[in-house]
N, C-alpha and C. Protein backbone atom coordinates (compact mmCIF):
# COMPACT_ATOMS: atom_id res chain seq x y z
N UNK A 1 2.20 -52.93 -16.74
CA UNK A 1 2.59 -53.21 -18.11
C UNK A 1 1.66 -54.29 -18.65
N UNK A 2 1.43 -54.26 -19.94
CA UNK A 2 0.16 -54.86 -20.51
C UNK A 2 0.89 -56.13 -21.27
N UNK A 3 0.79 -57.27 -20.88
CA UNK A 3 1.57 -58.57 -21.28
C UNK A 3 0.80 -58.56 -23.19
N UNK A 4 1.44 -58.50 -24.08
CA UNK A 4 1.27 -58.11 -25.23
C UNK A 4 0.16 -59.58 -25.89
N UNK A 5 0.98 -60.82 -25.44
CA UNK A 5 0.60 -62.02 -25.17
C UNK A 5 -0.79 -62.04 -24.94
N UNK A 6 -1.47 -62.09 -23.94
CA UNK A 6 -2.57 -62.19 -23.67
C UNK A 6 -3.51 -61.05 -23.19
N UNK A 7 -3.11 -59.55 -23.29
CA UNK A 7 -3.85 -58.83 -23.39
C UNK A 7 -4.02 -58.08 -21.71
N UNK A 8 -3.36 -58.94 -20.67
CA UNK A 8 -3.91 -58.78 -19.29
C UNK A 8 -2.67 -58.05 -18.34
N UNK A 9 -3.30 -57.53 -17.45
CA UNK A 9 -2.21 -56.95 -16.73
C UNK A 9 -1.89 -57.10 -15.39
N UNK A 10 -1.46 -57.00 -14.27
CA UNK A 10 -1.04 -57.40 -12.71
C UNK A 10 -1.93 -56.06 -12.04
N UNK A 11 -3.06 -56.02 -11.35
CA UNK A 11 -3.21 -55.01 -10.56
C UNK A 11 -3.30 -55.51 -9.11
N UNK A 12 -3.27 -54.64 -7.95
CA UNK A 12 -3.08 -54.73 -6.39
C UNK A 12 -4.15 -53.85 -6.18
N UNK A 13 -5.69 -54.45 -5.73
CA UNK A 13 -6.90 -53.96 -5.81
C UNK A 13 -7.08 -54.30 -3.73
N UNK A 14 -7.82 -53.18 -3.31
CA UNK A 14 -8.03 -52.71 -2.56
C UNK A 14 -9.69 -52.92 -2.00
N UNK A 15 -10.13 -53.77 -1.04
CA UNK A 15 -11.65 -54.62 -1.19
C UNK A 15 -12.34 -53.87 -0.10
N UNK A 16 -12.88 -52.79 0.20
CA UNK A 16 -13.47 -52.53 1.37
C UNK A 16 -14.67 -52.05 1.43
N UNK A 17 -15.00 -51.98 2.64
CA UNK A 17 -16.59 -51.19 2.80
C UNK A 17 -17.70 -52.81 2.94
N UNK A 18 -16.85 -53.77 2.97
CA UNK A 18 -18.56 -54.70 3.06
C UNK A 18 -18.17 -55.64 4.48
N UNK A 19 -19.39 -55.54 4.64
CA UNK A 19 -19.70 -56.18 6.04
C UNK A 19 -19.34 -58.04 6.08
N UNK A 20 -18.82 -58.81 5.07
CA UNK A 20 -18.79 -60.01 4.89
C UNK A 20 -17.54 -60.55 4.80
N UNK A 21 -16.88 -61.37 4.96
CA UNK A 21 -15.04 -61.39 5.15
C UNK A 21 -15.14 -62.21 3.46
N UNK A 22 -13.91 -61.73 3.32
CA UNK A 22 -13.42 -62.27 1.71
C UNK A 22 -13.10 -64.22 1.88
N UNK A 23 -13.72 -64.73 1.04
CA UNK A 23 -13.40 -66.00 0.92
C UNK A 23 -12.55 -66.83 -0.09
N UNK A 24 -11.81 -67.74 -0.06
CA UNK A 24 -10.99 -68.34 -1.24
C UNK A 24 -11.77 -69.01 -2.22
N UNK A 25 -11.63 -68.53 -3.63
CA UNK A 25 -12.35 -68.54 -4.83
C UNK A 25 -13.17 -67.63 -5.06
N UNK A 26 -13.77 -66.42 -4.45
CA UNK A 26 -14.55 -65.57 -4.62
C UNK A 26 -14.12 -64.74 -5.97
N UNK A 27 -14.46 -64.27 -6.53
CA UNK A 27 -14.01 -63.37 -7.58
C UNK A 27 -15.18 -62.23 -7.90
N UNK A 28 -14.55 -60.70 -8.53
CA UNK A 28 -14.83 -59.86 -8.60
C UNK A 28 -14.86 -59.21 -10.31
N UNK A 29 -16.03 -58.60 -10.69
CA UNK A 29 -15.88 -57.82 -11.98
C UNK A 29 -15.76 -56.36 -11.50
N UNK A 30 -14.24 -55.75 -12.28
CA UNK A 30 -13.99 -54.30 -12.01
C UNK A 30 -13.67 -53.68 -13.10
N UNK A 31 -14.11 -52.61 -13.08
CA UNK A 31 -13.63 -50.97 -14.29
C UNK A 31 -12.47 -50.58 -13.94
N UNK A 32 -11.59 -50.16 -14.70
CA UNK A 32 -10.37 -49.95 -14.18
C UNK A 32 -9.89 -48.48 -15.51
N UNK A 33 -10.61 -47.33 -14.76
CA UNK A 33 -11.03 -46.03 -15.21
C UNK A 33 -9.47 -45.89 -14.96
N UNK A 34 -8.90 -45.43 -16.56
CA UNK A 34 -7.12 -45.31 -16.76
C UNK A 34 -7.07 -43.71 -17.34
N UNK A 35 -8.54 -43.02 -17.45
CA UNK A 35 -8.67 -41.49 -18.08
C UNK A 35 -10.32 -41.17 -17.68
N UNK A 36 -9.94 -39.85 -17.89
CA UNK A 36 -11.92 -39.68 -17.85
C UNK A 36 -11.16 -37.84 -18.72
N UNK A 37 -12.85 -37.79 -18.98
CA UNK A 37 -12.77 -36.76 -20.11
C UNK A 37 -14.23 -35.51 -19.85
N UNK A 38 -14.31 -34.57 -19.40
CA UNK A 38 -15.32 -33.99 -19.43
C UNK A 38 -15.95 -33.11 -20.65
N UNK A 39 -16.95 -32.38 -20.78
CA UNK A 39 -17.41 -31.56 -21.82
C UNK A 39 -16.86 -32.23 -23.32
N UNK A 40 -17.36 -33.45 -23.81
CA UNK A 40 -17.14 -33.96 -24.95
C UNK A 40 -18.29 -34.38 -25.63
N UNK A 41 -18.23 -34.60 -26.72
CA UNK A 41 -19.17 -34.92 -27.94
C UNK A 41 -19.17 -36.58 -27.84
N UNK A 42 -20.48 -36.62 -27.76
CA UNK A 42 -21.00 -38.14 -27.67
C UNK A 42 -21.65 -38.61 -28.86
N UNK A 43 -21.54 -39.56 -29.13
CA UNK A 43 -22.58 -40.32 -29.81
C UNK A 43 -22.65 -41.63 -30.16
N UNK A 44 -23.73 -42.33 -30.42
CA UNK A 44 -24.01 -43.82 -30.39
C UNK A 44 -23.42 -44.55 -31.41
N UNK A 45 -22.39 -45.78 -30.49
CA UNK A 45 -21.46 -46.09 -31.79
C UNK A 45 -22.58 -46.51 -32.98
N UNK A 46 -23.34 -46.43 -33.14
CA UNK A 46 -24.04 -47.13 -34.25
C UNK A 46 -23.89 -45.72 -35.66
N UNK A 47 -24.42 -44.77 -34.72
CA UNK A 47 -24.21 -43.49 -35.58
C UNK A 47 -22.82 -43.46 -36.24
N UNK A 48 -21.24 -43.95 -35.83
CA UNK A 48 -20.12 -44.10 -36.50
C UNK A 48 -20.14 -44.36 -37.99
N UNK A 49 -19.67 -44.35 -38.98
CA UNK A 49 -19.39 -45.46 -39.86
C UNK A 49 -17.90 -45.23 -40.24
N UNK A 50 -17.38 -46.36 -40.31
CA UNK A 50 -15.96 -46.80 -40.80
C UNK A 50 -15.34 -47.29 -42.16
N UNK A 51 -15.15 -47.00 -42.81
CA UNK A 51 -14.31 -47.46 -43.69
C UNK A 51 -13.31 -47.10 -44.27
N UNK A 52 -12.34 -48.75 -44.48
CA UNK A 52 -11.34 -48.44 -44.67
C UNK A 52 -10.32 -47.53 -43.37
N UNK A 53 -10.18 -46.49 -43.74
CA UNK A 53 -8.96 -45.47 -43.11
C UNK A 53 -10.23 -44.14 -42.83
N UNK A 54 -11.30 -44.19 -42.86
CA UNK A 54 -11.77 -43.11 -42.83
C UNK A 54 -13.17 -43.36 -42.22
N UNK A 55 -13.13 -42.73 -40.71
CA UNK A 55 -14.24 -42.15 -39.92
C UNK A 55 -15.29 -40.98 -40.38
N UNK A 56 -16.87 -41.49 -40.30
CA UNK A 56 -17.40 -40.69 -40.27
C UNK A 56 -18.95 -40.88 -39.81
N UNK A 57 -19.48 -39.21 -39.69
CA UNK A 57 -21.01 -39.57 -39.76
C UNK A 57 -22.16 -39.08 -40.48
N UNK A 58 -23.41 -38.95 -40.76
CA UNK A 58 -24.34 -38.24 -41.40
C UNK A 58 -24.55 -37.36 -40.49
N UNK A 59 -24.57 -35.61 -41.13
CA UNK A 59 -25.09 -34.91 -40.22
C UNK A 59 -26.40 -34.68 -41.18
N UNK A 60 -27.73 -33.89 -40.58
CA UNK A 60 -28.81 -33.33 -41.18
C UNK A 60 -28.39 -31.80 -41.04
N UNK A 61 -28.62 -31.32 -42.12
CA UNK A 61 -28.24 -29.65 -41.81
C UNK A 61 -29.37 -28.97 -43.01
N UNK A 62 -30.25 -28.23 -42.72
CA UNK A 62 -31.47 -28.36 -43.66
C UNK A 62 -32.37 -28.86 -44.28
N UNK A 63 -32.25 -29.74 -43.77
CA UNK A 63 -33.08 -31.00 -44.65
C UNK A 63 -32.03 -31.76 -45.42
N UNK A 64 -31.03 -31.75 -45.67
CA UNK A 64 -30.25 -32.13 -46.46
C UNK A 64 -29.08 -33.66 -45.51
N UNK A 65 -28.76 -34.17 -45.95
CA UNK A 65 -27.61 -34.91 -45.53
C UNK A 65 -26.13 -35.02 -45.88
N UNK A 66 -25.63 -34.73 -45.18
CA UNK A 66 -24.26 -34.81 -45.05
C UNK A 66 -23.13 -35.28 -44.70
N UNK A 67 -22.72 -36.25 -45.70
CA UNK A 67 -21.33 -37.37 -44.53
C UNK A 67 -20.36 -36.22 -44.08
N UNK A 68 -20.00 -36.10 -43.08
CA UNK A 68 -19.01 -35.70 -42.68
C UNK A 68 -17.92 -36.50 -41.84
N UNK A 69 -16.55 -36.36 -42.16
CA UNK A 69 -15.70 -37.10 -41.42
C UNK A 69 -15.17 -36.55 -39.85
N UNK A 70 -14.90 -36.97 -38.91
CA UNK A 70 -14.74 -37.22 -37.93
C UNK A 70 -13.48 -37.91 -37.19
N UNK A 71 -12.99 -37.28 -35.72
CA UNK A 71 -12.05 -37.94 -35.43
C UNK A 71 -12.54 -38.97 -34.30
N UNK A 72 -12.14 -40.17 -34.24
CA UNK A 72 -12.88 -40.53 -32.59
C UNK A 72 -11.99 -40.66 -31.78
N UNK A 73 -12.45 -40.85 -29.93
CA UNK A 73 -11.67 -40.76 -29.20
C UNK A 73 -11.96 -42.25 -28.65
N UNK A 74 -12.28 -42.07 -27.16
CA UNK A 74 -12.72 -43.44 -26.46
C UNK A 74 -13.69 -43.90 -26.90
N UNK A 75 -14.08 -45.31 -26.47
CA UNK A 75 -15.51 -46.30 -26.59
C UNK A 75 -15.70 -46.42 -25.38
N UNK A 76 -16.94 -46.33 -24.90
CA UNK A 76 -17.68 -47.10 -23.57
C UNK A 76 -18.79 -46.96 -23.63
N UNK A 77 -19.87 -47.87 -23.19
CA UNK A 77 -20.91 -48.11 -23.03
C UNK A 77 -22.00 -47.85 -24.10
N UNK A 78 -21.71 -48.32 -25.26
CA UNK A 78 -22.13 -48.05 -26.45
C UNK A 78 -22.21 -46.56 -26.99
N UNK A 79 -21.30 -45.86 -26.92
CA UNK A 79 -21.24 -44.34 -27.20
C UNK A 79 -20.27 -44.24 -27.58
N UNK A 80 -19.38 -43.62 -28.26
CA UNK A 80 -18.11 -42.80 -28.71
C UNK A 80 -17.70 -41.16 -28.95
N UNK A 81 -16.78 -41.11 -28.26
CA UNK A 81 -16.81 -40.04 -28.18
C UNK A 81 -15.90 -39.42 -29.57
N UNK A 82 -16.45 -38.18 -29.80
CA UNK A 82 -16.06 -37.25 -31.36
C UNK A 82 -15.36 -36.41 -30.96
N UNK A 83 -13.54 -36.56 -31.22
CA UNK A 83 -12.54 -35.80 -30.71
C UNK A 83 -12.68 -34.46 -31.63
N UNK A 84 -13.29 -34.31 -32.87
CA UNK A 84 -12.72 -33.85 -34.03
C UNK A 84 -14.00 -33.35 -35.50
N UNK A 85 -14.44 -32.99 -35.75
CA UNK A 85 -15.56 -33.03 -36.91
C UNK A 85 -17.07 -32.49 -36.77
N UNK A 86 -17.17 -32.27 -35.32
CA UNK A 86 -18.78 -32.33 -35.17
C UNK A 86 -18.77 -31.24 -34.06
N UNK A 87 -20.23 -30.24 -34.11
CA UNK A 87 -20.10 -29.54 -33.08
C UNK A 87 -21.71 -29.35 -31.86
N UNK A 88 -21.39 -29.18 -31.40
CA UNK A 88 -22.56 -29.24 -30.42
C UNK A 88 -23.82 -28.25 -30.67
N UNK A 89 -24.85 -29.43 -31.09
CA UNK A 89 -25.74 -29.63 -31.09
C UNK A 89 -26.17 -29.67 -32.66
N UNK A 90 -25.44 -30.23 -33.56
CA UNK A 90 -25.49 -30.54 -34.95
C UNK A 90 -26.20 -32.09 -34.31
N UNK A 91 -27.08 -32.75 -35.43
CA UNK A 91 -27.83 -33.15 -35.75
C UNK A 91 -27.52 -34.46 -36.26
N UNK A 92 -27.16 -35.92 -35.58
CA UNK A 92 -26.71 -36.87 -36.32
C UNK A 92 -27.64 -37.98 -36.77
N UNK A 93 -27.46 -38.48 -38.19
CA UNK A 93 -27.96 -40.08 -37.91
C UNK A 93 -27.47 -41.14 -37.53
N UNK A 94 -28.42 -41.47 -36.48
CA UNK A 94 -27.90 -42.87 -35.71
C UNK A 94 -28.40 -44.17 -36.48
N UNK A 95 -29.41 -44.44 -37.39
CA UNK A 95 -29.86 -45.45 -38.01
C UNK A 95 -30.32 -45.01 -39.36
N UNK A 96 -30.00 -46.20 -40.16
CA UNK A 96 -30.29 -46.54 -41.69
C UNK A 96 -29.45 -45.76 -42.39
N UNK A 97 -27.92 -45.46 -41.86
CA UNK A 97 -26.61 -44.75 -43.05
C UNK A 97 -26.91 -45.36 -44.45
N UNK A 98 -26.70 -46.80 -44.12
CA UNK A 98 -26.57 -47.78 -45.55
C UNK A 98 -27.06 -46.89 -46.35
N UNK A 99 -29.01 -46.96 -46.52
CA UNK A 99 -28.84 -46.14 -48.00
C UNK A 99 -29.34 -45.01 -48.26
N UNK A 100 -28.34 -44.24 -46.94
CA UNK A 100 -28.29 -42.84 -47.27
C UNK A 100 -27.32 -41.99 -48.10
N UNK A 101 -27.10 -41.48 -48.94
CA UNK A 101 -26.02 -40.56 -49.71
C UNK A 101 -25.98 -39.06 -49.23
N UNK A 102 -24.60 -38.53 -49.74
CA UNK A 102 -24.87 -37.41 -49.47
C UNK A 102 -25.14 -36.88 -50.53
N UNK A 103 -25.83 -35.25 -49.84
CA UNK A 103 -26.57 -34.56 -50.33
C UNK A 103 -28.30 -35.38 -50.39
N UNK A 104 -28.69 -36.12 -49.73
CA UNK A 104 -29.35 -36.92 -50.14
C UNK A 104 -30.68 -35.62 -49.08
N UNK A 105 -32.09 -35.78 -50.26
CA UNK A 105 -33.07 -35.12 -48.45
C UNK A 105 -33.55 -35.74 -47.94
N UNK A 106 -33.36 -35.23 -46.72
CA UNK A 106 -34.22 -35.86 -45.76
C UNK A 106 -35.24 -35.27 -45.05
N UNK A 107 -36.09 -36.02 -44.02
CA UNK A 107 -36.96 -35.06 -43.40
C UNK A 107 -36.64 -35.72 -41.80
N UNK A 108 -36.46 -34.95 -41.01
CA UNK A 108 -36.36 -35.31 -39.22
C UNK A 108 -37.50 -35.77 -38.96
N UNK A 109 -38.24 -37.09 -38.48
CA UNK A 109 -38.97 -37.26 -37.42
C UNK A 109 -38.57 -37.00 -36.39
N UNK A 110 -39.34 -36.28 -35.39
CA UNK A 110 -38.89 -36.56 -33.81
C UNK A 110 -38.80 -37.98 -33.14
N UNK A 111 -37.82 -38.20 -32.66
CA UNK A 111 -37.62 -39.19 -32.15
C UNK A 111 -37.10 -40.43 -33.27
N UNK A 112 -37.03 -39.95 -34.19
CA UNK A 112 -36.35 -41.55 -35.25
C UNK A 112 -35.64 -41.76 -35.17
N UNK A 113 -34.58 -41.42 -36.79
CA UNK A 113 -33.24 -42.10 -36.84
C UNK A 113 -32.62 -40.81 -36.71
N UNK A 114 -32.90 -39.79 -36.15
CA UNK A 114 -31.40 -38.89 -35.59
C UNK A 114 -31.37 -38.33 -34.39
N UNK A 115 -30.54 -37.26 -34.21
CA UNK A 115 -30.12 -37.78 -32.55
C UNK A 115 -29.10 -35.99 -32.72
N UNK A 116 -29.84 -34.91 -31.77
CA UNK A 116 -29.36 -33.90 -31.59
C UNK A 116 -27.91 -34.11 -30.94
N UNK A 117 -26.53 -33.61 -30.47
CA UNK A 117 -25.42 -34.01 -30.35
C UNK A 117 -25.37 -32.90 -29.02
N UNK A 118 -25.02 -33.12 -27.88
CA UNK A 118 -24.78 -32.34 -26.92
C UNK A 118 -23.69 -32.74 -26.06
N UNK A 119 -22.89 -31.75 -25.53
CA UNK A 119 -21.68 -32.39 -24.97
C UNK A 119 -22.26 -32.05 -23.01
């Protein structure tokens, strides 16, 4: 149970496999993997944008740009995953949303500001 208070919880962690005996004051950084998710839509939280009540991202679809909204799921390791809105291998921008509009054109460099989507 997650003490609401300070955010932290009681776990009974399990230390093995090393050749060195545990000492008093030693301390440990751990992941504490509570789900995992396979075949999902990734992308770099930067590519997100938020506002307000409403998720979304730029897709490129012809040369053209397109906000589209989006559901998200988890965060980790600077990525988020897209429960909802986007499909594999649509075309996102990861940099310079600010002053992009939609309908706005664009042109793809390889390798710039977008980012093919693969699950």
């Amino acid at each position: 149970v997650i003490d609401a208070a300070t955010g932290t919880f009681r776990v009974t962690v399990e230390i093995g496999g090393g050749d060195k005996p545990l000492k008093p004051g030693m301390f440990a950084r751990i992941d504490v993997v509570h789900d995992t998710r396979s075949d999902v839509l990734l992308v770099p939280t930067q590519a997100v944008i938020a506002e307000d009540s409403r998720t979304s991202v730029f897709v490129i679809r012809d040369g053209v740009a397109e906000r589209r909204d989006v559901r998200v799921g988890y965060r980790d390791n600077g990525r988020v995953e897209i429960a909802a809105g986007l499909a594999d291998g649509d075309i996102v921008v990861v940099t310079g949303q600010a002053a992009l509009r939609n309908d706005s054109q664009v042109q793809v460099i390889e390798g710039s500001t977008a980012q093919e989507i693969a699950s």
